[in-house]
C-alpha atoms as a PDB file:
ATOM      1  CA  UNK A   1      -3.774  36.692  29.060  1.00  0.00           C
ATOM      2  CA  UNK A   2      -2.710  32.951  29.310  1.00  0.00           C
ATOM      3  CA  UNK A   3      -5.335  32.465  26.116  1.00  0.00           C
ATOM      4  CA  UNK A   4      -3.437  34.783  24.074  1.00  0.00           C
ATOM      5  CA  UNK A   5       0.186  33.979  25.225  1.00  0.00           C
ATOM      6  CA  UNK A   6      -0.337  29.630  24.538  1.00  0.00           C
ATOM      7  CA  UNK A   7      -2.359  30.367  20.524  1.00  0.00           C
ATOM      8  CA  UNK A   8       0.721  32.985  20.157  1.00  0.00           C
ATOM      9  CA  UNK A   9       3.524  30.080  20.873  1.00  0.00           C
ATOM     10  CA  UNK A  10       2.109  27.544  18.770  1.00  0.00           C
ATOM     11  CA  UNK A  11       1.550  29.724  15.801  1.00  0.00           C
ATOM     12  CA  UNK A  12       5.135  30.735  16.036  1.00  0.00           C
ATOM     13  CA  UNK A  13       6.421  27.421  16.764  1.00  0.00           C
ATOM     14  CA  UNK A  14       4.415  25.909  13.556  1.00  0.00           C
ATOM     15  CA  UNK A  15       5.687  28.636  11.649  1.00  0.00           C
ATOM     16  CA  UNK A  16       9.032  27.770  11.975  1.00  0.00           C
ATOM     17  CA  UNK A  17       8.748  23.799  11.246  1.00  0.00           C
ATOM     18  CA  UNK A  18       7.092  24.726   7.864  1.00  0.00           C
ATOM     19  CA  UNK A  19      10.042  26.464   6.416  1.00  0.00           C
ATOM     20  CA  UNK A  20      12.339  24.527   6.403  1.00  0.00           C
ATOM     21  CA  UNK A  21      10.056  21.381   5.670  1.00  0.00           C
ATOM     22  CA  UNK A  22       8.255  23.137   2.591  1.00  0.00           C
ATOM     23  CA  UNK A  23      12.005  24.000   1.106  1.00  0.00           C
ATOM     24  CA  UNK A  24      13.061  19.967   1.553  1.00  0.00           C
ATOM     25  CA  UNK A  25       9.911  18.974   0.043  1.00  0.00           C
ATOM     26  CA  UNK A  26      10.360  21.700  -3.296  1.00  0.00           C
ATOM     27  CA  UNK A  27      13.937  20.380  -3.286  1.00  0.00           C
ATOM     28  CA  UNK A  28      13.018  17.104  -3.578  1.00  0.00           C
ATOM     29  CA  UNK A  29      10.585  17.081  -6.056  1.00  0.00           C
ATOM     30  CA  UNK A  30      12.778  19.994  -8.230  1.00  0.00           C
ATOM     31  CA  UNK A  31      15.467  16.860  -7.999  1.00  0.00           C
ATOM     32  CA  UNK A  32      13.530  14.356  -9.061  1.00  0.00           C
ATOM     33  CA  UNK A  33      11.859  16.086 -11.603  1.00  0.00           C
ATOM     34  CA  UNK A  34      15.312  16.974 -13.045  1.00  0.00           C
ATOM     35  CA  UNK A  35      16.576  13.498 -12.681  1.00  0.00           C
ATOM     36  CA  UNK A  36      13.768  12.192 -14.693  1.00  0.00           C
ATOM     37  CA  UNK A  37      14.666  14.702 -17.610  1.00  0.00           C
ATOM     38  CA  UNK A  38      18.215  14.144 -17.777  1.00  0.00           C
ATOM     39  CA  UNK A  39      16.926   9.928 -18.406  1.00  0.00           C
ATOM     40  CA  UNK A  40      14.951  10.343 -20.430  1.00  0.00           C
ATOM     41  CA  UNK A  41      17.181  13.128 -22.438  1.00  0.00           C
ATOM     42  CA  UNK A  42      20.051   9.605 -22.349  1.00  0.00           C
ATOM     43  CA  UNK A  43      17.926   7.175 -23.176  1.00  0.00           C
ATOM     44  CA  UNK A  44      16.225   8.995 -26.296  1.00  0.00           C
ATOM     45  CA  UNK A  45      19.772   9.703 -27.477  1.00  0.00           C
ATOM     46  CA  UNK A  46      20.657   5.720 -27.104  1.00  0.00           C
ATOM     47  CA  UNK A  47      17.528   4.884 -29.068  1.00  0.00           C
ATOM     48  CA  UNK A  48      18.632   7.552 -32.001  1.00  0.00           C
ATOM     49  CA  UNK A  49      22.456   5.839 -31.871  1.00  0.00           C
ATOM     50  CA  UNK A  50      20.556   2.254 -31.908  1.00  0.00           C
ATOM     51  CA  UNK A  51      18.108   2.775 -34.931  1.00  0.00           C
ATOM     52  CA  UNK A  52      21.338   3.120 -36.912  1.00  0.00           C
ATOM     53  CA  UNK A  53      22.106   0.233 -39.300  1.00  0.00           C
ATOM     54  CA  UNK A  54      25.750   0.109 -38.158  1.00  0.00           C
ATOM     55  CA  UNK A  55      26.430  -2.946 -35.829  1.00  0.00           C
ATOM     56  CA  UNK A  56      29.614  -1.160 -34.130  1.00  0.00           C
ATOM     57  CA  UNK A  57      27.308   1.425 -33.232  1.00  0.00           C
ATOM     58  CA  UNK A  58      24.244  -0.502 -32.047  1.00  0.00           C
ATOM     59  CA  UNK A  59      27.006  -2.006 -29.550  1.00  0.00           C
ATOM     60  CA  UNK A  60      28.149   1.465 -28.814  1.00  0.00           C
ATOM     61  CA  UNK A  61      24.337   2.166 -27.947  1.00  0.00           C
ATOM     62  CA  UNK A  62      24.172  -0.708 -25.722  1.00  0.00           C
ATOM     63  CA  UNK A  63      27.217  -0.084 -23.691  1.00  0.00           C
ATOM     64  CA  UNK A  64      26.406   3.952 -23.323  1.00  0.00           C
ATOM     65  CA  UNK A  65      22.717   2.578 -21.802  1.00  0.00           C
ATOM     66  CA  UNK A  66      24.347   1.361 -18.841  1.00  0.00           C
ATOM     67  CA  UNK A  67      25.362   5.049 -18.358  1.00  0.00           C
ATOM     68  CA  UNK A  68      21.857   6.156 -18.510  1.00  0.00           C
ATOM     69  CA  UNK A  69      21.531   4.200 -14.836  1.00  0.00           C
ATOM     70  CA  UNK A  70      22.211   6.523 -12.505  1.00  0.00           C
ATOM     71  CA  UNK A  71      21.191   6.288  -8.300  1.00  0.00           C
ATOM     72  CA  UNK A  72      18.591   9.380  -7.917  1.00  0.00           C
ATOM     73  CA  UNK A  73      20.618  12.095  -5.534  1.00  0.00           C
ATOM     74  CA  UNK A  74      18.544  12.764  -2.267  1.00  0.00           C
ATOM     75  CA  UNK A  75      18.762  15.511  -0.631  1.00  0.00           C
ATOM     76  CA  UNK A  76      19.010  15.533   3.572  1.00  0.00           C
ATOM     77  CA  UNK A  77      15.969  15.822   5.520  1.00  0.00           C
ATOM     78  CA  UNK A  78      15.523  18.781   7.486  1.00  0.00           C
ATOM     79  CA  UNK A  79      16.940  17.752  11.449  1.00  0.00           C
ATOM     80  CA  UNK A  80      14.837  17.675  14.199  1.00  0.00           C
ATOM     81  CA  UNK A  81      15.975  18.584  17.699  1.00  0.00           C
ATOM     82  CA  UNK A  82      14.503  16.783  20.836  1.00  0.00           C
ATOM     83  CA  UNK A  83      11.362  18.389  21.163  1.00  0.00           C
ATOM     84  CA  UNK A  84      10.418  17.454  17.142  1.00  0.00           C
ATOM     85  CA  UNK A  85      10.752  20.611  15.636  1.00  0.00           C
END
């Protein structure tokens, strides 16, 4: 009986740290991915303003790349309580 009842617990106790792992790690990576499309979506748009022959707007261009720097958002990792899970 006890070799039934310990596999049992730990199947159910791995089962539940997965879950809510797996969803920080698709979070994280959905995040970044989307972070990485919205700079590069800003900077191609700075390079179009900057091939123009205007100097006003090539110094438009260079002022709106600053705004192309942004800090990446991070999401919070999943708590643990005192046991690790």
């Amino acid at each position: 009986m006890k070799m039934i009842i310990i596999p049992l617990i730990c199947a159910v106790l791995a089962g539940c740290a997965t879950g809510r792992d797996q969803l920080y790690y698709d979070t994280t990576k959905s995040i970044s991915r989307d972070n990485t499309v919205a700079q590069t979506a800003c900077w191609n748009s700075v390079t179009e303003v900057a091939k123009t022959g205007d100097s006003a707007t090539r110094a438009l261009a260079i002022a709106l790349a600053d705004r192309c720097k942004t800090a990446p958002v991070t999401p919070e990792p999943p708590r643990r309580n005192w046991l690790g899970f």
